[in-house]
N, C-alpha and C. Protein backbone atom coordinates (compact mmCIF):
# COMPACT_ATOMS: atom_id res chain seq x y z
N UNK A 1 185.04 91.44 87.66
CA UNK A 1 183.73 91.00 87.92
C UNK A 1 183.08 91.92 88.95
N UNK A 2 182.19 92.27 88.85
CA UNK A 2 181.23 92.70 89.81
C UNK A 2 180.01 92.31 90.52
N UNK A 3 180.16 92.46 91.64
CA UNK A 3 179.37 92.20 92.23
C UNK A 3 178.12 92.89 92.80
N UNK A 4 177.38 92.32 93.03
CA UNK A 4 175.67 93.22 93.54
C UNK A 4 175.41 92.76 94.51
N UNK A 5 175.07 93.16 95.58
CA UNK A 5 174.48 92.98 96.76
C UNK A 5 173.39 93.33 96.51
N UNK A 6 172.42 91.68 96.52
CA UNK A 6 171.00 91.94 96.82
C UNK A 6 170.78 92.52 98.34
N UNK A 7 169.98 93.50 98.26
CA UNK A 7 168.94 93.89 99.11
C UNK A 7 167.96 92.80 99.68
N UNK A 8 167.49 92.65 100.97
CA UNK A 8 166.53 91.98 101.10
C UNK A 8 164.76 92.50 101.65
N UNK A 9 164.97 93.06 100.78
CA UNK A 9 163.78 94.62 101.27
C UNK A 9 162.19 93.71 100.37
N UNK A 10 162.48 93.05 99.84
CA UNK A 10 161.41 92.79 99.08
C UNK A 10 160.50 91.81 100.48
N UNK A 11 160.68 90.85 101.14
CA UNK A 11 159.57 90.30 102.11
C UNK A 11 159.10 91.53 102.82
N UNK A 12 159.31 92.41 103.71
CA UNK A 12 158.61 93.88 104.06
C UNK A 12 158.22 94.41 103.33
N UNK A 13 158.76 94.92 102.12
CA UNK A 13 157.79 95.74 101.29
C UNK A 13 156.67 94.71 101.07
N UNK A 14 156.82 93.55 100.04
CA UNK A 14 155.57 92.95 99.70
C UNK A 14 154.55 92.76 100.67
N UNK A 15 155.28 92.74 101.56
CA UNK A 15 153.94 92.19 103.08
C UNK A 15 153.63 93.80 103.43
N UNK A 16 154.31 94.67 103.40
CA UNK A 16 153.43 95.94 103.39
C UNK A 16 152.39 96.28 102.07
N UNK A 17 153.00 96.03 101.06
CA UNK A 17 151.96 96.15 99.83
C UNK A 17 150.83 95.56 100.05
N UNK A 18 150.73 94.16 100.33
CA UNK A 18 149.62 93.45 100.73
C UNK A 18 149.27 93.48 101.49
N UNK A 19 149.17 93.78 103.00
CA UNK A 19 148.18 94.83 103.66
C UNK A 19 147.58 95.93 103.55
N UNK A 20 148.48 96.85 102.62
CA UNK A 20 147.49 98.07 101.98
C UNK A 20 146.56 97.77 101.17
N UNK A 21 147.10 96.89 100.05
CA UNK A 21 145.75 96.60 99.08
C UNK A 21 144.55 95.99 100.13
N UNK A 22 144.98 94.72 100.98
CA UNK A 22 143.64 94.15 101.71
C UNK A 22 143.43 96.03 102.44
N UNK A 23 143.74 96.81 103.08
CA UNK A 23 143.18 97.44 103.51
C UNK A 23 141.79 98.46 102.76
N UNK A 24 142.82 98.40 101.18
CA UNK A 24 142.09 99.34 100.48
C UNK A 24 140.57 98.65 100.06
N UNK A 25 140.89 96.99 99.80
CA UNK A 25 139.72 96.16 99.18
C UNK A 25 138.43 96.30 100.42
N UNK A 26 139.50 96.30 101.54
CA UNK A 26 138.10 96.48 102.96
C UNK A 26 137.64 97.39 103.35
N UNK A 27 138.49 98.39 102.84
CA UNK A 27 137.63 99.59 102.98
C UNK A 27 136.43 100.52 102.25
N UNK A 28 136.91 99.69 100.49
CA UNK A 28 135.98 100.08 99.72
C UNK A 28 134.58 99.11 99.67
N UNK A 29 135.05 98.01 100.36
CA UNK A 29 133.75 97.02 100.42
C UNK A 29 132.72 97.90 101.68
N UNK A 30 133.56 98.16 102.52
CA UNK A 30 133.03 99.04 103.97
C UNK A 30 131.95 100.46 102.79
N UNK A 31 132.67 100.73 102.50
CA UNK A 31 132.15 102.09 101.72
C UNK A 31 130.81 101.50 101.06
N UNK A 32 131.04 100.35 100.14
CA UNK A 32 130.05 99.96 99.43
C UNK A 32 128.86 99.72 100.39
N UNK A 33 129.06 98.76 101.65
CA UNK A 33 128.08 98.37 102.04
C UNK A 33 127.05 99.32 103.11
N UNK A 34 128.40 100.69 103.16
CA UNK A 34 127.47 101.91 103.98
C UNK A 34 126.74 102.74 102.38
N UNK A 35 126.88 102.47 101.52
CA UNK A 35 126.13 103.16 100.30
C UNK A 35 125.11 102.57 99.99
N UNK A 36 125.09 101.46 100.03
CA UNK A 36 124.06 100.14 99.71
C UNK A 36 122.60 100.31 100.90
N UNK A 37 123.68 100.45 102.29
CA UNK A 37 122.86 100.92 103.52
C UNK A 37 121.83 101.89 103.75
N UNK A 38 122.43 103.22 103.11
CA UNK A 38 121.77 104.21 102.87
C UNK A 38 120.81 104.16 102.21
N UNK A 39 121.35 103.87 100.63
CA UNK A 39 120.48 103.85 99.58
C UNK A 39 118.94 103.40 99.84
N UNK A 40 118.82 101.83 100.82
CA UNK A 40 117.87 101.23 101.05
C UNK A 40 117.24 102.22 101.81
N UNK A 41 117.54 102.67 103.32
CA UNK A 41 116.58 103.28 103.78
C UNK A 41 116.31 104.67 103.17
N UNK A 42 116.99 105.43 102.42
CA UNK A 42 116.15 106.80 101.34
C UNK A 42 115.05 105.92 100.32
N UNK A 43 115.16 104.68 99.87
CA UNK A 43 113.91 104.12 99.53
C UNK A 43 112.83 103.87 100.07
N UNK A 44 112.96 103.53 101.11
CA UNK A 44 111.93 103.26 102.33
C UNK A 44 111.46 104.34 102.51
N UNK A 45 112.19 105.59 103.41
CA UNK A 45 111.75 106.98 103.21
C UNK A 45 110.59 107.34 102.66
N UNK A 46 111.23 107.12 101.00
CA UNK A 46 110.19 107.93 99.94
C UNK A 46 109.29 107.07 99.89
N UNK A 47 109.62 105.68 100.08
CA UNK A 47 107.85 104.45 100.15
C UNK A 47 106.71 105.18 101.16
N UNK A 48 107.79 105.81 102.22
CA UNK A 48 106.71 106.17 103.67
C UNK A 48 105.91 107.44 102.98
N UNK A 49 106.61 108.08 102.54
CA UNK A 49 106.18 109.33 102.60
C UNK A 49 105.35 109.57 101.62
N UNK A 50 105.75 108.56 100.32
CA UNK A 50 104.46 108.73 99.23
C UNK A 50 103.33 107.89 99.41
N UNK A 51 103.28 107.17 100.79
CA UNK A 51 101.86 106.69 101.58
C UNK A 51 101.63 107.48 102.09
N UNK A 52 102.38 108.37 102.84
CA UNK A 52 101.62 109.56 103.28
C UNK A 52 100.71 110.67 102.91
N UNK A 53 101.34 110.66 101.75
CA UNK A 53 101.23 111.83 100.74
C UNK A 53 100.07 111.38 100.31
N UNK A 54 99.86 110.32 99.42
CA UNK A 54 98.12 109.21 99.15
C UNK A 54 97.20 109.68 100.25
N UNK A 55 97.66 109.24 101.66
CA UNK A 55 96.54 109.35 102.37
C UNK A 55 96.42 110.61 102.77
N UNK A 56 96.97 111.67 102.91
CA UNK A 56 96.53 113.36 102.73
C UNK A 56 95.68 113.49 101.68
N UNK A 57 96.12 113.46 100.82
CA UNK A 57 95.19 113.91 99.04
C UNK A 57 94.13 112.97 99.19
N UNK A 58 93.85 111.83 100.26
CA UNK A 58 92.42 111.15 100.30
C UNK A 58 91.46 111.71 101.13
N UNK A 59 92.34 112.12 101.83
CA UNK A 59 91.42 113.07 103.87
C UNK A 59 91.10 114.84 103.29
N UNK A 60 92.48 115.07 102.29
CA UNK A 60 91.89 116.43 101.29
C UNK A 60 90.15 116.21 100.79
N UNK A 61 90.65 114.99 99.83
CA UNK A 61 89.14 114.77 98.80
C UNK A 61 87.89 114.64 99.78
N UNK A 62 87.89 114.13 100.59
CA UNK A 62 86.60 113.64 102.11
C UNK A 62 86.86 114.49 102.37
N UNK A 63 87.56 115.38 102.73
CA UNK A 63 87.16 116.81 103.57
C UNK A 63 86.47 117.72 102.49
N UNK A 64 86.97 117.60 101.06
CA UNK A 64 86.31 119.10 100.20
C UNK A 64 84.98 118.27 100.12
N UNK A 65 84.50 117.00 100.32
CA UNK A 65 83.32 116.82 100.12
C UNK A 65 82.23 116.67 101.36
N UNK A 66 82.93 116.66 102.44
CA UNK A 66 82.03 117.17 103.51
C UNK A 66 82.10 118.28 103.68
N UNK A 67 82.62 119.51 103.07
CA UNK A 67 82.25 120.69 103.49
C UNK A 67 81.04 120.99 102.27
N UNK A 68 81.50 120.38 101.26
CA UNK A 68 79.82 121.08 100.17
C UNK A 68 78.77 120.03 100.73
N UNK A 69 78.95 118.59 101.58
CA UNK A 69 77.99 118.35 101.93
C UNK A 69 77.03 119.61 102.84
N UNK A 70 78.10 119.63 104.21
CA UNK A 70 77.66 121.05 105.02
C UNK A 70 77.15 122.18 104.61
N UNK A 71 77.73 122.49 103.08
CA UNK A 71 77.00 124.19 102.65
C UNK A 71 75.74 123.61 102.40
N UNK A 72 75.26 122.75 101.74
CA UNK A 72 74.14 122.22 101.45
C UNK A 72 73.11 121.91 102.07
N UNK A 73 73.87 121.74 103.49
CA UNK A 73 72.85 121.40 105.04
C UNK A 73 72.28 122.88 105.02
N UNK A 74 73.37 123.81 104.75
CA UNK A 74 73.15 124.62 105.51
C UNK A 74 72.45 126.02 104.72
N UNK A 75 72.35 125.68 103.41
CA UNK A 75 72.11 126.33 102.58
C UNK A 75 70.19 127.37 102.53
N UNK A 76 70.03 128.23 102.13
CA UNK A 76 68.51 129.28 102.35
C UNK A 76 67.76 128.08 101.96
N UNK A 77 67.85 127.51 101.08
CA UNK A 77 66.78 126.39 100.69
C UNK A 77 66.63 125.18 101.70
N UNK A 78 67.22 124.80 102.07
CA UNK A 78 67.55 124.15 103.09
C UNK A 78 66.83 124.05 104.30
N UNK A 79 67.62 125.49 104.59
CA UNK A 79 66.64 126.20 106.23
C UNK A 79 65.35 126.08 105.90
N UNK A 80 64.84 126.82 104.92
CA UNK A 80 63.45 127.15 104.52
C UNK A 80 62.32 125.42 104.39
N UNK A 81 62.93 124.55 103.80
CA UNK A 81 62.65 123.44 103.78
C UNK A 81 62.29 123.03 105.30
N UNK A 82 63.25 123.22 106.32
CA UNK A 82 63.41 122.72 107.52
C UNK A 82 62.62 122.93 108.17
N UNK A 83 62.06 124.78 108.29
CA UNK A 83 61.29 124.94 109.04
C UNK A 83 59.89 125.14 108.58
N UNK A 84 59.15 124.80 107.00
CA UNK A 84 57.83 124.43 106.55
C UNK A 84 57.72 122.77 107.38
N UNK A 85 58.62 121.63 107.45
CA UNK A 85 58.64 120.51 108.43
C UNK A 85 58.36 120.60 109.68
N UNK A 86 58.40 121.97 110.31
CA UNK A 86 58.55 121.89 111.55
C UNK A 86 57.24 122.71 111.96
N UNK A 87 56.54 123.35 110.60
CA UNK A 87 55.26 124.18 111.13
C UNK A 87 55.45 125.83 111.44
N UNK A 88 56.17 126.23 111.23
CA UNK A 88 56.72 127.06 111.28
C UNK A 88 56.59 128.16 110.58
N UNK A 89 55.82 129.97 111.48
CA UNK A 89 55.66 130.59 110.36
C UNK A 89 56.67 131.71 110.43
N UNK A 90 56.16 132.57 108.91
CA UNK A 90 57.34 133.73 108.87
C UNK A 90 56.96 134.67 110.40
N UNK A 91 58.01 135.59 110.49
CA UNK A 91 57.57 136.98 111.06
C UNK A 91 57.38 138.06 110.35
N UNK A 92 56.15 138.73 110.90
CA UNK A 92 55.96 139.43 109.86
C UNK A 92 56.19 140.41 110.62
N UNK A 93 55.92 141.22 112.19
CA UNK A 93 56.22 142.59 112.85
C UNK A 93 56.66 141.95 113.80
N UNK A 94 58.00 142.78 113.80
CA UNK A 94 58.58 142.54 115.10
C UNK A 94 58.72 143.79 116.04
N UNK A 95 58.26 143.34 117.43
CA UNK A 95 58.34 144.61 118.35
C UNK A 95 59.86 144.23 119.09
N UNK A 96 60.40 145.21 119.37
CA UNK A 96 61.41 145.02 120.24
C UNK A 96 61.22 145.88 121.75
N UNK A 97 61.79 145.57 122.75
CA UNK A 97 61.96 146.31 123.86
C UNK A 97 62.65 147.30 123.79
N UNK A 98 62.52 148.65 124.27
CA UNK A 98 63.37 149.38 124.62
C UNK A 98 64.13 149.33 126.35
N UNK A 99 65.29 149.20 125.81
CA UNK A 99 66.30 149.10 126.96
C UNK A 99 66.12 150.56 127.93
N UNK A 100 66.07 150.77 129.21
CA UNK A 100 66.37 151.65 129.77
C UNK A 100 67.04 151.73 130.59
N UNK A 101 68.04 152.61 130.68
CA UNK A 101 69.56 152.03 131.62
C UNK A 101 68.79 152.43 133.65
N UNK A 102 69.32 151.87 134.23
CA UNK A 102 69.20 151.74 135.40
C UNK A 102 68.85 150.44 136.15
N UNK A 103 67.95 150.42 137.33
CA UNK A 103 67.60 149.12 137.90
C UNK A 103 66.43 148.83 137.59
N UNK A 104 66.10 147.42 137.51
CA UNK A 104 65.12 147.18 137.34
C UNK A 104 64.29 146.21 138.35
N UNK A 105 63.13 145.99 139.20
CA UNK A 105 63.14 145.41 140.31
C UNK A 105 61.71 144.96 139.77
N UNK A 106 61.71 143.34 140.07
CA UNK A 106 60.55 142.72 139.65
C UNK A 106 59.18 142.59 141.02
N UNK A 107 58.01 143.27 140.64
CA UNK A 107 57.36 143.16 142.00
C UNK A 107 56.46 142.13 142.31
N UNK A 108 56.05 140.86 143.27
CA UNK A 108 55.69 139.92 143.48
C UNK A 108 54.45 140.33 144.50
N UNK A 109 53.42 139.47 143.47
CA UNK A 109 51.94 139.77 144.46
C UNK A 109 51.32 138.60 144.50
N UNK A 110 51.12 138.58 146.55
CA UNK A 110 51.22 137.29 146.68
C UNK A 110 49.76 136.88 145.99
């Protein structure tokens, strides 16, 4: 007859097995809930930024249309308009001064 000597290795191993698996189940839940974590705020992110992005391309559109408002202020027809309102005539000869370099001293009579 023979005999076998059980081993009694199986309560340590199993209680080591089953701390690794709980370790592995908590660590992949850990993993999940830092992926989950992330994920949300790169959504948020791109929520911010494609409000941002809206309100640029709106301050773009108001800006390209106050500047053709401005050419328009500012435009020959414009001026010309402005100053027939104001009474205003052409020049027709203009004299200019001639500059002459040195001093010039203004004389006062009482």
């Amino acid at each position: 007859m023979t005999y076998y000597r059980h081993r009694n290795f199986s309560s340590s191993s199993e209680k080591g097995k089953i701390a690794l698996g709980i370790a592995i189940i908590f660590g992949l839940v850990l993993l999940s809930v830092f992926y989950l974590v992330q994920t949300n705020q790169l959504v948020a992110k791109n929520f911010e930024l494609r409000t941002f992005h809206n309100a640029l391309s709106e301050r773009q559109a108001q800006n390209q249309k106050l500047l053709i408002s401005l050419t328009q202020i500012r435009s020959l027809n414009s001026l010309e308009n402005a100053a027939k309102n104001l009474n205003l005539v052409v020049v027709e000869k203009i004299n200019y001064l001639k500059a002459v370099s040195g001093f010039f001293a203004l004389s006062q009579q009482p």
